[in-house]
Protein backbone atom coordinates (compact mmCIF):
# COMPACT_ATOMS: atom_id res chain seq x y z
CA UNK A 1 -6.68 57.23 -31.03
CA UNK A 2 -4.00 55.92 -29.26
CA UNK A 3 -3.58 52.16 -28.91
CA UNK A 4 -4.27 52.95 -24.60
CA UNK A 5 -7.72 54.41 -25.59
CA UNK A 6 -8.92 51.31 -27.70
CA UNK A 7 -12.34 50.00 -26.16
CA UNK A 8 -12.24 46.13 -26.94
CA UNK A 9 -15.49 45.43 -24.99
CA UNK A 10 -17.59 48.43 -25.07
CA UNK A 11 -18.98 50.30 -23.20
CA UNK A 12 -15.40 52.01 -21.94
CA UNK A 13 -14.30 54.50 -19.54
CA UNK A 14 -11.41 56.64 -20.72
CA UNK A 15 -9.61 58.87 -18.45
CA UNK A 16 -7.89 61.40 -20.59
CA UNK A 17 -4.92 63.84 -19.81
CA UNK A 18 -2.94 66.62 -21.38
CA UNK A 19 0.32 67.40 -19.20
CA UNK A 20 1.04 70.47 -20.49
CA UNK A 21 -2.06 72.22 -20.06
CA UNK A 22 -2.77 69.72 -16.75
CA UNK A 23 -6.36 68.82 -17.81
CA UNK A 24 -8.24 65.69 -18.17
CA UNK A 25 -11.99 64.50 -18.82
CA UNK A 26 -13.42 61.45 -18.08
CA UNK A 27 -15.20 59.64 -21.16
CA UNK A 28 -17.63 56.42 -21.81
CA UNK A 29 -17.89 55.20 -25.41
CA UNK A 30 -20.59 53.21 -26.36
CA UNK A 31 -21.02 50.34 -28.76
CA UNK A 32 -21.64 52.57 -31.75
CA UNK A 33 -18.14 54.55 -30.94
CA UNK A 34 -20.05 57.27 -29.47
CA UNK A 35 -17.84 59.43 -26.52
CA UNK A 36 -19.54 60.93 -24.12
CA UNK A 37 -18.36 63.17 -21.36
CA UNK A 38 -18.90 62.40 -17.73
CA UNK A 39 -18.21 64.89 -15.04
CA UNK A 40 -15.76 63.58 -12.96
CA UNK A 41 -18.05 64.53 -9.85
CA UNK A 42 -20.01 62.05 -10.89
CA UNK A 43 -17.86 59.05 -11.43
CA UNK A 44 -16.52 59.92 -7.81
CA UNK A 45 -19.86 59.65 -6.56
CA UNK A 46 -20.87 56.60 -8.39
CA UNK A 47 -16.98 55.11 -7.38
CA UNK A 48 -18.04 56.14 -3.42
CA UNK A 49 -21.38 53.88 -3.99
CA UNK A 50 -19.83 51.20 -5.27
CA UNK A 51 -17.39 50.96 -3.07
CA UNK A 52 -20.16 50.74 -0.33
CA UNK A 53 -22.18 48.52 -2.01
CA UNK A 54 -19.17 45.79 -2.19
CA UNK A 55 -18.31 46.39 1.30
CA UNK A 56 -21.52 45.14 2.57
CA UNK A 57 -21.67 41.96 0.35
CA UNK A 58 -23.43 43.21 -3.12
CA UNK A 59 -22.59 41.55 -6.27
CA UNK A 60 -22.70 42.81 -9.38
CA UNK A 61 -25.47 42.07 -11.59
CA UNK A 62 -25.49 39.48 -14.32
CA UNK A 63 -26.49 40.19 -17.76
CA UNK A 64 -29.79 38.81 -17.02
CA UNK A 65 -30.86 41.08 -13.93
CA UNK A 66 -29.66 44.34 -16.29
CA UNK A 67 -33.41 45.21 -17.68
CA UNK A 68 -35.16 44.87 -14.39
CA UNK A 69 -32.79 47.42 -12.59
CA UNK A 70 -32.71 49.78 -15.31
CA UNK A 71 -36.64 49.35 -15.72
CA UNK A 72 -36.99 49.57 -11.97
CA UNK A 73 -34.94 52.05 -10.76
CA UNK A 74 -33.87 54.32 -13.61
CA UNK A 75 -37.23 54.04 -15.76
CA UNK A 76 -35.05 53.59 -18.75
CA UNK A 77 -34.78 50.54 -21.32
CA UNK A 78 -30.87 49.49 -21.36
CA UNK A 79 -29.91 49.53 -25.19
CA UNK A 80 -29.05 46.54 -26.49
CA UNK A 81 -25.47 45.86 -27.64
């Protein structure tokens, strides 16, 4: 992997290209070094929230406040780094 694609502090989003065919994918890598794909639909719609959400005075959440949205809102346990 090239040294633009290292993930110091995981998890990472990579944005990946290949000029000559003029492709690209969007990635996350986890903790363990796993890469999963995300449709880039998706990251524009998440990027479009966002975007709203710090217009109109949000913060982002600490570290502490992680488990209760996940539990809350996505009915998922976040995994532990």
């Amino acid at each position: 992997m090239s040294g633009e694609y290292i993930c110091d502090e995981p998890p990472c989003i990579h944005v990946v290209s290949d000029e000559e065919r003029r492709i690209y994918a969007v990635f996350v890598e986890d903790w363990d070094g796993n890469i999963l794909p995300v449709p880039s639909r998706e990251l524009e719609k998440a990027i479009k929230k966002l975007s709203e959400l710090i217009k109109r005075g949000f913060r982002e959440a600490s570290a502490n406040d992680l488990s209760y949205l996940a539990k809350r809102y996505l009915e998922a346990e976040p995994v532990e780094e």
